[in-house]
C-alpha atoms as a PDB file:
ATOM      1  CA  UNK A   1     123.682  80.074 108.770  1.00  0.00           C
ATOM      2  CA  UNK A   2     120.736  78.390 109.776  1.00  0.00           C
ATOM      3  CA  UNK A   3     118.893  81.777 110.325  1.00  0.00           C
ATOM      4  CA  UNK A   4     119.263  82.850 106.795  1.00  0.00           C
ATOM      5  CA  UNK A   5     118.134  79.468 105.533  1.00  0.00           C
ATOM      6  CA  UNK A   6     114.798  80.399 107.725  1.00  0.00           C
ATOM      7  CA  UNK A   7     114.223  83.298 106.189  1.00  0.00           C
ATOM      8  CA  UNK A   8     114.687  82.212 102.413  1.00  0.00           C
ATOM      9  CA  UNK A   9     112.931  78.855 103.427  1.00  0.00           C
ATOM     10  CA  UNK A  10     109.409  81.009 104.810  1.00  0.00           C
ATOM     11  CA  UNK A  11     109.650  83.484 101.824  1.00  0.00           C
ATOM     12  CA  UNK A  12     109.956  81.264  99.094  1.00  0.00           C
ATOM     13  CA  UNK A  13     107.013  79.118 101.041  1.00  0.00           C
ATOM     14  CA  UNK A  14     104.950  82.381 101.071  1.00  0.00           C
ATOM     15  CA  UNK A  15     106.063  83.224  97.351  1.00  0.00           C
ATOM     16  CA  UNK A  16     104.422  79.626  96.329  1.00  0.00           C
ATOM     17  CA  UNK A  17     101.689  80.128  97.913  1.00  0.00           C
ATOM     18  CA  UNK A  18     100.730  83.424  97.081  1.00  0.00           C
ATOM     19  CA  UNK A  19     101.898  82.490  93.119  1.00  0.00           C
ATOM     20  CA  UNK A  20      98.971  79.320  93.778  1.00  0.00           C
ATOM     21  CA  UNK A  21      97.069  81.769  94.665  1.00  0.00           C
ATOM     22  CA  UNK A  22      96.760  84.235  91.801  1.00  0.00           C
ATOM     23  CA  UNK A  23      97.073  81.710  89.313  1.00  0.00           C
ATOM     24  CA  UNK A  24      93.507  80.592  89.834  1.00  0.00           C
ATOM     25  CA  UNK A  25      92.816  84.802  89.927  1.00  0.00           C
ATOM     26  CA  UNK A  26      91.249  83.842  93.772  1.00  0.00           C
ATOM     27  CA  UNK A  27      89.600  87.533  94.774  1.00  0.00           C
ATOM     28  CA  UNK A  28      89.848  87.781  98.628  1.00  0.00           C
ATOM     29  CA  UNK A  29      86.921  89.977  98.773  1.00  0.00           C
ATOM     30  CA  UNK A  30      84.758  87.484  98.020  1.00  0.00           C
ATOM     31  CA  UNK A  31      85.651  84.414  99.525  1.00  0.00           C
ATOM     32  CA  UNK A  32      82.696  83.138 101.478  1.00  0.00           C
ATOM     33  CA  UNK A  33      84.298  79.745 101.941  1.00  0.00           C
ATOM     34  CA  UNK A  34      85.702  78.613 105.130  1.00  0.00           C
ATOM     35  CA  UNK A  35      88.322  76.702 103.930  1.00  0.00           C
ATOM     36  CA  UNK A  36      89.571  79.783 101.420  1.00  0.00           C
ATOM     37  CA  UNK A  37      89.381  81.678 104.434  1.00  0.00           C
ATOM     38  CA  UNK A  38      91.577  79.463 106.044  1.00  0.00           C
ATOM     39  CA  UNK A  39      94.210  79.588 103.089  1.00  0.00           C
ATOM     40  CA  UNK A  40      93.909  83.494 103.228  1.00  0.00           C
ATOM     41  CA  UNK A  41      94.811  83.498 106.746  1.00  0.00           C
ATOM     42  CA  UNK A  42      97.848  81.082 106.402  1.00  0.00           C
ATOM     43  CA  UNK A  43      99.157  82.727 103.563  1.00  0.00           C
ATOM     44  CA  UNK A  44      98.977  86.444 105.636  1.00  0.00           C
ATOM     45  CA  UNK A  45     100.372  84.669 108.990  1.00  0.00           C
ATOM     46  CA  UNK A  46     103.681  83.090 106.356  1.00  0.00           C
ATOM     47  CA  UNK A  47     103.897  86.378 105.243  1.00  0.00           C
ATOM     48  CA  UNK A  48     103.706  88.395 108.572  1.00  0.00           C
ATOM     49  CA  UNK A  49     106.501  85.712 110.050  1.00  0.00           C
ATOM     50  CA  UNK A  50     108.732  86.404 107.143  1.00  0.00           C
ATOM     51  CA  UNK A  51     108.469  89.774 108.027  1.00  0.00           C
ATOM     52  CA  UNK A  52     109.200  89.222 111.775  1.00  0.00           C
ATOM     53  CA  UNK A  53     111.915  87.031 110.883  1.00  0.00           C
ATOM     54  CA  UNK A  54     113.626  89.195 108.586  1.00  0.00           C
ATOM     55  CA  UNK A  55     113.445  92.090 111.691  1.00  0.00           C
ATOM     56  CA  UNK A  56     115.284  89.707 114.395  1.00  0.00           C
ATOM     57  CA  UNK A  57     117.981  88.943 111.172  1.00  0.00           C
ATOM     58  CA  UNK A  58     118.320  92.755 110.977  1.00  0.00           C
ATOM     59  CA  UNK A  59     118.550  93.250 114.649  1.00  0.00           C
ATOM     60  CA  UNK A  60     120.910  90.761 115.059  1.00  0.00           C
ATOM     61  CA  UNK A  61     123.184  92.226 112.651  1.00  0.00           C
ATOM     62  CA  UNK A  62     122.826  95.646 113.558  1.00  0.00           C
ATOM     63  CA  UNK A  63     121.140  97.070 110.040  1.00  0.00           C
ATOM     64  CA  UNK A  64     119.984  99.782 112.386  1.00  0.00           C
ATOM     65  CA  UNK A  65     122.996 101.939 113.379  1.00  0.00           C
ATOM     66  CA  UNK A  66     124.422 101.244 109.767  1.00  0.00           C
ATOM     67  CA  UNK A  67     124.220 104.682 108.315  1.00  0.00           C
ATOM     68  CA  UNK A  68     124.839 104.014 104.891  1.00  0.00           C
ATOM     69  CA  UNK A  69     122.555 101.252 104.540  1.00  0.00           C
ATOM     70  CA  UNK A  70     119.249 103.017 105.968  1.00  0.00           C
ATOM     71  CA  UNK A  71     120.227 106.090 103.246  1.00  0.00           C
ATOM     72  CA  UNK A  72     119.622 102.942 100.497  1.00  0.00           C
ATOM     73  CA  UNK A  73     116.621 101.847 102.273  1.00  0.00           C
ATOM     74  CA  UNK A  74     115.490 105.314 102.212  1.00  0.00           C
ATOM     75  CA  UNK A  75     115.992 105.941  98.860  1.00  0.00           C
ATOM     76  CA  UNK A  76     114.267 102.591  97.985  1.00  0.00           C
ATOM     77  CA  UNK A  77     110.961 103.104 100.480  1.00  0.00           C
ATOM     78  CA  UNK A  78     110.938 106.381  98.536  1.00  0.00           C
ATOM     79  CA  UNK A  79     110.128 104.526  95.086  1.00  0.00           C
ATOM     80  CA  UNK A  80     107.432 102.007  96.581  1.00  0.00           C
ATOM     81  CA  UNK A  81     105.192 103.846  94.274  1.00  0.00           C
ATOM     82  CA  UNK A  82     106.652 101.695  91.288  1.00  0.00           C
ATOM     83  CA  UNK A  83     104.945  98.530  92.825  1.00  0.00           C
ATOM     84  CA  UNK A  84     101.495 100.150  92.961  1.00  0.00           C
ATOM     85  CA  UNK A  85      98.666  99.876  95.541  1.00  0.00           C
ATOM     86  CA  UNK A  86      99.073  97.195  97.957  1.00  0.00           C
ATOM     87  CA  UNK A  87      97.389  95.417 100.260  1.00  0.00           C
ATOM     88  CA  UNK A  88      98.401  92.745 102.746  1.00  0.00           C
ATOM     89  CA  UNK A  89      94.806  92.342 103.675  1.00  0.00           C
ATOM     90  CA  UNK A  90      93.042  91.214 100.094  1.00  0.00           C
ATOM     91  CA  UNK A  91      96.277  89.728  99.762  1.00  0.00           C
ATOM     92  CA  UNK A  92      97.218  92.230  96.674  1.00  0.00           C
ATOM     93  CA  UNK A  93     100.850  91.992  96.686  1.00  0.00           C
ATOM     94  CA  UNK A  94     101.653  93.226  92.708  1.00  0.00           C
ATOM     95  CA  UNK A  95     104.938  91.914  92.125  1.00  0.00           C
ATOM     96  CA  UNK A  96     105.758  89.851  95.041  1.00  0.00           C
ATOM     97  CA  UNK A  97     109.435  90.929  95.240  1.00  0.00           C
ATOM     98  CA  UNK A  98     108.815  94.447  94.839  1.00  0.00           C
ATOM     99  CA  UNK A  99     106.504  93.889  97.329  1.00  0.00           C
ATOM    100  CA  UNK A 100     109.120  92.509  99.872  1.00  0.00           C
ATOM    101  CA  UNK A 101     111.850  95.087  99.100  1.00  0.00           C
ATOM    102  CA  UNK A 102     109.352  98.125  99.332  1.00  0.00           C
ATOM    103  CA  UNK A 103     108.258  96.888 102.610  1.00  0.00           C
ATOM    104  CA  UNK A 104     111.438  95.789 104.321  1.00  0.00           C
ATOM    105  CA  UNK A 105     113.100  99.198 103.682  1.00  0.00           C
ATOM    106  CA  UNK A 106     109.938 101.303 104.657  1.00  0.00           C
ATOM    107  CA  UNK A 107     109.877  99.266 108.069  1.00  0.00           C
ATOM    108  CA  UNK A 108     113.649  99.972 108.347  1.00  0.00           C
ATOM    109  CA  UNK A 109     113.286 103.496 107.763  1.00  0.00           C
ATOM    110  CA  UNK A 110     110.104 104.046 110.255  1.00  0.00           C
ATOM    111  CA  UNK A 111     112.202 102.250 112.789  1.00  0.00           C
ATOM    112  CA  UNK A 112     115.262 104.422 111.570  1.00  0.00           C
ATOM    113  CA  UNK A 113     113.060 107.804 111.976  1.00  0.00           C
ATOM    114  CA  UNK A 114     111.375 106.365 115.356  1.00  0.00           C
ATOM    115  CA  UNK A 115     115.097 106.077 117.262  1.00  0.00           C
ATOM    116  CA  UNK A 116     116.364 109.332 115.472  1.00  0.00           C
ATOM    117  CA  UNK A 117     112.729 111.244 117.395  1.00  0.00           C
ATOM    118  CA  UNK A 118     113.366 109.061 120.394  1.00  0.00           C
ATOM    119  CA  UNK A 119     117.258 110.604 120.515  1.00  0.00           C
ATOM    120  CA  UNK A 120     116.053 113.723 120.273  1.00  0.00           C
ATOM    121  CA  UNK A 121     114.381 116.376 122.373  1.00  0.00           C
ATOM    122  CA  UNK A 122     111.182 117.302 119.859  1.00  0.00           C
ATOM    123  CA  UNK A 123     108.460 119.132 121.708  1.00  0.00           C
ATOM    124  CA  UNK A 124     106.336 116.791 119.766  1.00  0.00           C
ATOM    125  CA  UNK A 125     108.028 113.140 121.443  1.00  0.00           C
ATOM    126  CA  UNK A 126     105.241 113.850 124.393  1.00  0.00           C
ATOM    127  CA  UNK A 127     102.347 113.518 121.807  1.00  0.00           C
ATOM    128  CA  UNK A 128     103.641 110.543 119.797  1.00  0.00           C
ATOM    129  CA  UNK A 129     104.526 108.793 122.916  1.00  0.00           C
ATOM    130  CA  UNK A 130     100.801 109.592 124.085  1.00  0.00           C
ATOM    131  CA  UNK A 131      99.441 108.179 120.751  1.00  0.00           C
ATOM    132  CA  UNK A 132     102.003 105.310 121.068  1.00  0.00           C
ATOM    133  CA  UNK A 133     100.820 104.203 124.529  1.00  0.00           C
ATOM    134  CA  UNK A 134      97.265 104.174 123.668  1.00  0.00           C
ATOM    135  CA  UNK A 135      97.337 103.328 120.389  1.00  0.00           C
ATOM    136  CA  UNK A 136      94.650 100.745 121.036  1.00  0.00           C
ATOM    137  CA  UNK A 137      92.446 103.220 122.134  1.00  0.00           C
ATOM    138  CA  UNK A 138      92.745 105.393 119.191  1.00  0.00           C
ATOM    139  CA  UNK A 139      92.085 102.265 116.741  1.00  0.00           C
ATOM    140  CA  UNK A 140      89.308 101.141 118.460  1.00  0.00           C
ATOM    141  CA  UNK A 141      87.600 104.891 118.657  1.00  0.00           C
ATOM    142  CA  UNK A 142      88.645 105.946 114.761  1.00  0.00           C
ATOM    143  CA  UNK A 143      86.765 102.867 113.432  1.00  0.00           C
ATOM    144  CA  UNK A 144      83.715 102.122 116.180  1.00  0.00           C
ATOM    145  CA  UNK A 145      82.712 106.151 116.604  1.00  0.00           C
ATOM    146  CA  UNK A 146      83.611 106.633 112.978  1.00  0.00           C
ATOM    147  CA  UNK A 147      86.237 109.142 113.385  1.00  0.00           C
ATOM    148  CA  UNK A 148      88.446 108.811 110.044  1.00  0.00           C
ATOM    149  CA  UNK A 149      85.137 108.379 107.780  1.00  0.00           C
ATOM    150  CA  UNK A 150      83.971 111.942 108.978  1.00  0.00           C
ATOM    151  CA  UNK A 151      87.305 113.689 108.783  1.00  0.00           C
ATOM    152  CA  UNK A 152      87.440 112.027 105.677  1.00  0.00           C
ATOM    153  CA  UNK A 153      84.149 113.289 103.875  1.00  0.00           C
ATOM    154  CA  UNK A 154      84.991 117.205 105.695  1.00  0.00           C
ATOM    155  CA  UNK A 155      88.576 117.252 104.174  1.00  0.00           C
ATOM    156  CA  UNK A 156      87.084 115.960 101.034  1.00  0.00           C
ATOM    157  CA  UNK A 157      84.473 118.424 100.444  1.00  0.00           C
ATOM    158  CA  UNK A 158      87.260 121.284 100.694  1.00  0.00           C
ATOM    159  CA  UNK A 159      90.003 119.362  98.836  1.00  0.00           C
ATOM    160  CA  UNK A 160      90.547 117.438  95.601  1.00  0.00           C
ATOM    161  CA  UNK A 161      94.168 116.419  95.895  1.00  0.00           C
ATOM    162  CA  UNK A 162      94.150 112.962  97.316  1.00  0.00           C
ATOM    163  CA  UNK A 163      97.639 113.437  99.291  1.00  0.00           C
ATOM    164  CA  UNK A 164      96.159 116.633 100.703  1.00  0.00           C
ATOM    165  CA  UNK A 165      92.885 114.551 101.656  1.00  0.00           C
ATOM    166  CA  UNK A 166      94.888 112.156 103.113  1.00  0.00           C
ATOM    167  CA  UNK A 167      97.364 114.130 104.988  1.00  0.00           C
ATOM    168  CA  UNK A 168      94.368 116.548 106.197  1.00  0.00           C
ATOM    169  CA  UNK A 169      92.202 113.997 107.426  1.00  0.00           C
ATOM    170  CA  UNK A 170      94.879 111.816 109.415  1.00  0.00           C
ATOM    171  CA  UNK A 171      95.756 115.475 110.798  1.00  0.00           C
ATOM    172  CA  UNK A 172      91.995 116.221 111.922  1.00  0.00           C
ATOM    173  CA  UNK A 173      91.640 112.515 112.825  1.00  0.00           C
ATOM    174  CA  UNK A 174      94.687 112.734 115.056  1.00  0.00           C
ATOM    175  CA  UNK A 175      93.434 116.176 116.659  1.00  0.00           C
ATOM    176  CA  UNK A 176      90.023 114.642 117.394  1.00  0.00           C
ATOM    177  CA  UNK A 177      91.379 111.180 118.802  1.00  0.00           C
ATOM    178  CA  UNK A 178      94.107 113.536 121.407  1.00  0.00           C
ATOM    179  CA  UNK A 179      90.986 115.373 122.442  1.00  0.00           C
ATOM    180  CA  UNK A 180      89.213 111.808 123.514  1.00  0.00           C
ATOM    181  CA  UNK A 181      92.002 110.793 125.007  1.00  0.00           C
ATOM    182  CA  UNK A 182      92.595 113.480 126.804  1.00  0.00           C
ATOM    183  CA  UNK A 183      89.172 113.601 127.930  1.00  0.00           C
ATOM    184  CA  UNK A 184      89.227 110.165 128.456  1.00  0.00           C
ATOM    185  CA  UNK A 185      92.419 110.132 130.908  1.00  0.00           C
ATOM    186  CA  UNK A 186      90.763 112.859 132.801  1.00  0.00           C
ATOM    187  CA  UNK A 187      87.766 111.081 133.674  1.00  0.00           C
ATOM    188  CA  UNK A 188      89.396 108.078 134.152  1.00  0.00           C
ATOM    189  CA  UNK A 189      91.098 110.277 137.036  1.00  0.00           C
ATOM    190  CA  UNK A 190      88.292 111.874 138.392  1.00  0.00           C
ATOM    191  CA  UNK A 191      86.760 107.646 138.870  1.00  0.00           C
ATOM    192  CA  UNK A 192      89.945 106.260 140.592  1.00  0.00           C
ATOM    193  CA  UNK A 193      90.069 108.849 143.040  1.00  0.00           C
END
């Protein structure tokens, strides 16, 4: 229906544009003019809407509670690897349909794994719901007080494996940014009173 016919309509638009785009080799790193800028930021906001509209198709059809389908987009999200480093940002896409399937089926199963914690009684669900409702917070304290780069230069001092690094420093990272807010909620208690 006419749904569908939005969705193949805004990523064949974004496809163009993004194919434009690397055939004049156009590095997003170093665009200093406005109206590149401009083009960057349509091109993200085409893609980010395909993305949105391709959720409300999935919703609508119930993807979700399809069992057999999130095991395929499991399996799938598991090979992303295939289609290299990515990054919406610089616009660095690799192969543009890769690109789309890898990231489709890890959103589906992050939403999957996010209603199969929700179901369930973890003693964890208190702490991700903690980081979920001030997840603003956290991004705003990891990048202004510098957070991630420090846990990133400790964990890499004592490690050489990048997953390790990685894993190790979103762990410290994590640890740190519950102590703030924990901290932070207290004080923020001790003022309304």
């Amino acid at each position: 229906g006419y749904s569908q016919l939005k969705i193949y309509t805004i990523f064949l638009i974004c496809l163009l544009i993004y194919r434009i785009f690397i055939q004049y080799k156009i590095n997003v790193a170093e665009l200093e003019n406005p109206m590149f800028m401009i083009l960057v930021f349509v091109i993200r906001s085409f893609i980010a809407f395909s993305f949105m509209t391709i959720g409300y198709t999935f919703a609508k059809i119930n993807i979700y509670e399809n069992k057999s389908i999130l095991c395929l987009f499991s399996l799938v999200s598991i090979l992303s690897f295939i289609n290299g480093n990515v990054d919406l940002n610089y616009l660095r896409l690799n192969n543009v349909l890769l690109y789309y399937v890898f990231a489709i089926a890890g959103s589906v199963l992050v939403i999957q794994i996010s209603i199969f914690i929700s179901e369930k009684k973890f003693y964890f669900n208190r702490l991700l719901a903690l980081w979920g409702k001030n997840s603003l917070f956290i991004m705003l304290t990891h990048a202004i007080f510098l957070i991630y780069q420090i846990c990133m230069k400790i964990i890499s001092t004592l490690m050489s494996d990048e997953i390790l690094i990685i894993s190790f420093t979103f762990l410290l990272t994590m640890l740190l940014e519950t102590i703030f807010l924990c901290c932070h909620e207290k004080i923020v208690t001790r003022i309304n009173k």
